[in-house]
N, C-alpha and C. Protein backbone atom coordinates (compact mmCIF):
# COMPACT_ATOMS: atom_id res chain seq x y z
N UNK A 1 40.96 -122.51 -4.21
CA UNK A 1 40.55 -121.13 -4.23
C UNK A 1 40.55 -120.61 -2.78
N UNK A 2 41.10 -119.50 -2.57
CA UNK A 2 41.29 -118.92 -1.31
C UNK A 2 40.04 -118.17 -0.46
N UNK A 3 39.68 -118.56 0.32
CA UNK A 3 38.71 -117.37 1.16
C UNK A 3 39.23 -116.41 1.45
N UNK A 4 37.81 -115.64 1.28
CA UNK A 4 38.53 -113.76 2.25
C UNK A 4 37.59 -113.79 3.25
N UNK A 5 37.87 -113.59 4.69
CA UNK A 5 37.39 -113.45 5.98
C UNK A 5 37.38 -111.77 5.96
N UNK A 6 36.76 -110.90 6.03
CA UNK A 6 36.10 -109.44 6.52
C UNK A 6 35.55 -109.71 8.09
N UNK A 7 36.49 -108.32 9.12
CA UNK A 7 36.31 -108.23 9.42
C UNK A 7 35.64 -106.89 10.48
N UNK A 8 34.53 -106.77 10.23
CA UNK A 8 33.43 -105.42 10.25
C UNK A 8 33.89 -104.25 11.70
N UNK A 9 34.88 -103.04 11.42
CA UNK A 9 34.99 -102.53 12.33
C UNK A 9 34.42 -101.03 12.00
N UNK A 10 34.20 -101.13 12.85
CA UNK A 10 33.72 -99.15 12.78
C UNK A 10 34.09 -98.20 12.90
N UNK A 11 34.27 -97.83 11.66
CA UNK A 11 35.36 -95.97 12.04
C UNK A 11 35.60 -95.35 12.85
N UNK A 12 36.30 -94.60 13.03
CA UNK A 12 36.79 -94.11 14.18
C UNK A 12 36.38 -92.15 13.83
N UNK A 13 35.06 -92.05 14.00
CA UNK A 13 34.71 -90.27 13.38
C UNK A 13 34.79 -89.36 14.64
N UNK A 14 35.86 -89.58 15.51
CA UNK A 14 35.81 -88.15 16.21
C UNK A 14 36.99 -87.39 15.53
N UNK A 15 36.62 -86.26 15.52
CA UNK A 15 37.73 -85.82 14.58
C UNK A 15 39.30 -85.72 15.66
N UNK A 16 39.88 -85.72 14.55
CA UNK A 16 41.78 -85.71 14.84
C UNK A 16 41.83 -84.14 15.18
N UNK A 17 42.81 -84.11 16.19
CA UNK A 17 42.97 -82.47 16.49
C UNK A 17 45.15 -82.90 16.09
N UNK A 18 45.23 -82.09 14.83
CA UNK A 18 46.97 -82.02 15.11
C UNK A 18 47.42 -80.96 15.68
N UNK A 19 48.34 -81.70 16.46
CA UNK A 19 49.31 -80.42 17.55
C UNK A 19 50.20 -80.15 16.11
N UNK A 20 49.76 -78.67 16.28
CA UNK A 20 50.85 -77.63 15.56
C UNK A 20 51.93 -76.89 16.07
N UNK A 21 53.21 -76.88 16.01
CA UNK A 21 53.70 -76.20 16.34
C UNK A 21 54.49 -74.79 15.59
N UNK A 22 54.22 -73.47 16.52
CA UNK A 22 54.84 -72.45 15.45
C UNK A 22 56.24 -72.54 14.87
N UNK A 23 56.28 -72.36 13.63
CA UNK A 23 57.53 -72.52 12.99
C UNK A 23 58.50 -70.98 12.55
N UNK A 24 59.41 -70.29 13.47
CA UNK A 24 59.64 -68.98 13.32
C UNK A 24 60.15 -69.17 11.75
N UNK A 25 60.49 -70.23 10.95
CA UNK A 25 60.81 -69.76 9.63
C UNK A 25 59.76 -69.72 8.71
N UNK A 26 58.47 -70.30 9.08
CA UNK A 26 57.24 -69.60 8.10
C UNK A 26 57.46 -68.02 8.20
N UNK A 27 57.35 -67.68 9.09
CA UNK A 27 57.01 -66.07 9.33
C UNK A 27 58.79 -65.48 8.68
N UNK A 28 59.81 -65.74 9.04
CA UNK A 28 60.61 -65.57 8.18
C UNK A 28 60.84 -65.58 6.71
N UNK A 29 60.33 -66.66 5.93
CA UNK A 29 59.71 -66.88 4.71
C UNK A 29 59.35 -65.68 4.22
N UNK A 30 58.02 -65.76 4.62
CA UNK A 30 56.97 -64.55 4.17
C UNK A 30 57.91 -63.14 4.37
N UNK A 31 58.54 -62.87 5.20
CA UNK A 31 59.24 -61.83 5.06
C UNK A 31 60.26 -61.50 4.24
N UNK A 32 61.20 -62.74 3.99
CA UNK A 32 62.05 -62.44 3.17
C UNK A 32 61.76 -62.18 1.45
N UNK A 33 60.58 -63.17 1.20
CA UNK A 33 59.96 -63.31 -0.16
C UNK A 33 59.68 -61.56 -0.36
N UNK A 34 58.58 -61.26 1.00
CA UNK A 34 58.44 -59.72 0.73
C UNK A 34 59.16 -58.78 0.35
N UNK A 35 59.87 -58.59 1.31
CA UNK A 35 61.11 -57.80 0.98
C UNK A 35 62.24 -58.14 -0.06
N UNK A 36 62.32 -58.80 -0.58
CA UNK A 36 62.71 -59.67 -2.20
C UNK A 36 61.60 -58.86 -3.10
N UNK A 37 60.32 -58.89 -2.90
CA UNK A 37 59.53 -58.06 -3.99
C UNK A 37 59.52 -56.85 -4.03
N UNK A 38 59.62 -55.97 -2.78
CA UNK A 38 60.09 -54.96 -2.37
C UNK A 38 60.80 -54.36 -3.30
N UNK A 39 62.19 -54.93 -2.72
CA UNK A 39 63.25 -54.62 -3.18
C UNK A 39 63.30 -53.86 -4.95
N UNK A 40 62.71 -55.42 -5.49
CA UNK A 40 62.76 -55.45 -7.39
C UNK A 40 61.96 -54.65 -7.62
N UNK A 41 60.98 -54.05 -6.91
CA UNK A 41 59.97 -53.13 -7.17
C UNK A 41 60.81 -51.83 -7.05
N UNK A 42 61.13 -51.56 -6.11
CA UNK A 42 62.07 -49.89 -6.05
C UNK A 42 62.99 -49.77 -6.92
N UNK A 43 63.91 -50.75 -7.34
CA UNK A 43 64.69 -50.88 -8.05
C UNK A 43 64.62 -50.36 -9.74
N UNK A 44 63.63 -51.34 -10.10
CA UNK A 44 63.67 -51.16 -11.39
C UNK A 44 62.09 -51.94 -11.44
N UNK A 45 60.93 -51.70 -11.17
CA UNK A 45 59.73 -51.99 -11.46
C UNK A 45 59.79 -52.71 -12.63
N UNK A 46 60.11 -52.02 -14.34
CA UNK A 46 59.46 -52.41 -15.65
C UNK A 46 60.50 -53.81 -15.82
N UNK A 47 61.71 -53.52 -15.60
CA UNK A 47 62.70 -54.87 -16.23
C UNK A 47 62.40 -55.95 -15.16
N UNK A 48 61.79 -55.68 -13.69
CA UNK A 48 62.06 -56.71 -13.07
C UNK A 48 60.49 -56.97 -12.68
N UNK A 49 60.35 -56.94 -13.56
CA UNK A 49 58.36 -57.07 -13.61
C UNK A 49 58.13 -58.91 -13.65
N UNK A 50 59.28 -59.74 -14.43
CA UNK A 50 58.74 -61.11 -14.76
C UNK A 50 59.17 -62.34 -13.33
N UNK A 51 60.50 -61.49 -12.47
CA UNK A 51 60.78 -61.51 -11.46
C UNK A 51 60.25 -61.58 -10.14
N UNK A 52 59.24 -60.23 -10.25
CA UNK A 52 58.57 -60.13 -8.94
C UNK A 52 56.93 -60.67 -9.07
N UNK A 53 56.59 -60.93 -10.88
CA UNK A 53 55.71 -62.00 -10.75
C UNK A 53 56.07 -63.06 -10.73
N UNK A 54 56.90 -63.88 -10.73
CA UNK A 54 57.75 -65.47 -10.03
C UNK A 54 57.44 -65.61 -8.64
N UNK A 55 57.87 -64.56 -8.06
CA UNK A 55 58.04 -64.33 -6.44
C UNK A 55 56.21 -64.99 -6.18
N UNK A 56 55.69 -63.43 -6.49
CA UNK A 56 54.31 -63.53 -6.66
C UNK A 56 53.85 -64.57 -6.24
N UNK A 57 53.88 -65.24 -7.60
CA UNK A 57 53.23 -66.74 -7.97
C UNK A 57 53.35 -67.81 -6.95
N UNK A 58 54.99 -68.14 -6.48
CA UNK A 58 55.20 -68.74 -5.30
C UNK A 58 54.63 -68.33 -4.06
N UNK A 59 54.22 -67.21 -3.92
CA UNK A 59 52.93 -67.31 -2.40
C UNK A 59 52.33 -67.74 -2.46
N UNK A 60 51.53 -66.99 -3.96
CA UNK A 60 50.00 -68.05 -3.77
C UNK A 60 49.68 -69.28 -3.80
N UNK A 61 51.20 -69.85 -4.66
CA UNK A 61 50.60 -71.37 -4.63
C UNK A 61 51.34 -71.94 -3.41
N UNK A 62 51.98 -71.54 -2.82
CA UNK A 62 52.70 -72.10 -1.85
C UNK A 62 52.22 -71.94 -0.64
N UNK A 63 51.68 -70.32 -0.60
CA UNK A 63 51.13 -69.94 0.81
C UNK A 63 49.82 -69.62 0.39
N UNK A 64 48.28 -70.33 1.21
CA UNK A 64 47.46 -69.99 1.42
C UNK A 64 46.94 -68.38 1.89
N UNK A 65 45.83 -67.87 1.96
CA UNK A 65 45.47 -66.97 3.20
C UNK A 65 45.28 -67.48 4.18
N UNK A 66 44.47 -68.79 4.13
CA UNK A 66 44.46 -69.46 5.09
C UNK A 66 45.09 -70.36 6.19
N UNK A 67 46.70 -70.08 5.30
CA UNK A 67 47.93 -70.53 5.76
C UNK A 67 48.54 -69.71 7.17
N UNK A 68 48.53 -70.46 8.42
CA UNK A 68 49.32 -69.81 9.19
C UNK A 68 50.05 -70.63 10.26
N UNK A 69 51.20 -70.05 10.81
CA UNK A 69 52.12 -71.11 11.64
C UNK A 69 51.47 -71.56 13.01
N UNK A 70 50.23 -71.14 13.07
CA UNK A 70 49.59 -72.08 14.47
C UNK A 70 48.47 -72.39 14.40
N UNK A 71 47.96 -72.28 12.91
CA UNK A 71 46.62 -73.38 12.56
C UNK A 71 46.73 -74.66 11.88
């Protein structure tokens, strides 16, 4: 039968700081998605209603509010 040897170290709790760097295609993103909803909105609002809630949907779950390219 095998032993298990433990050996007792102590966490490491200062917190982690990650270097972020800005990404110009987040902010591109968000613009193009916009102006994509934009667009289907001037266009034709009622037919392209299931469209620009797709779009929609992909911000919110994709992009936070709290989402930004240098936090």
């Amino acid at each position: 039968m095998a032993k298990l040897f433990t050996i007792p170290v102590a966490p490491d709790l200062s917190p982690r700081k990650r270097v972020r760097t800005s990404d110009p295609r987040y902010m591109e993103g968000q613009r193009v998605l916009v102006e994509a909803m934009r667009y289907l909105a001037q266009s034709n609002p009622y037919s392209n209603r299931p469209a620009i809630e797709l779009l929609s949907e992909h911000v919110r779950t994709r992009f936070r509010m709290s989402d930004s390219p240098l936090s």
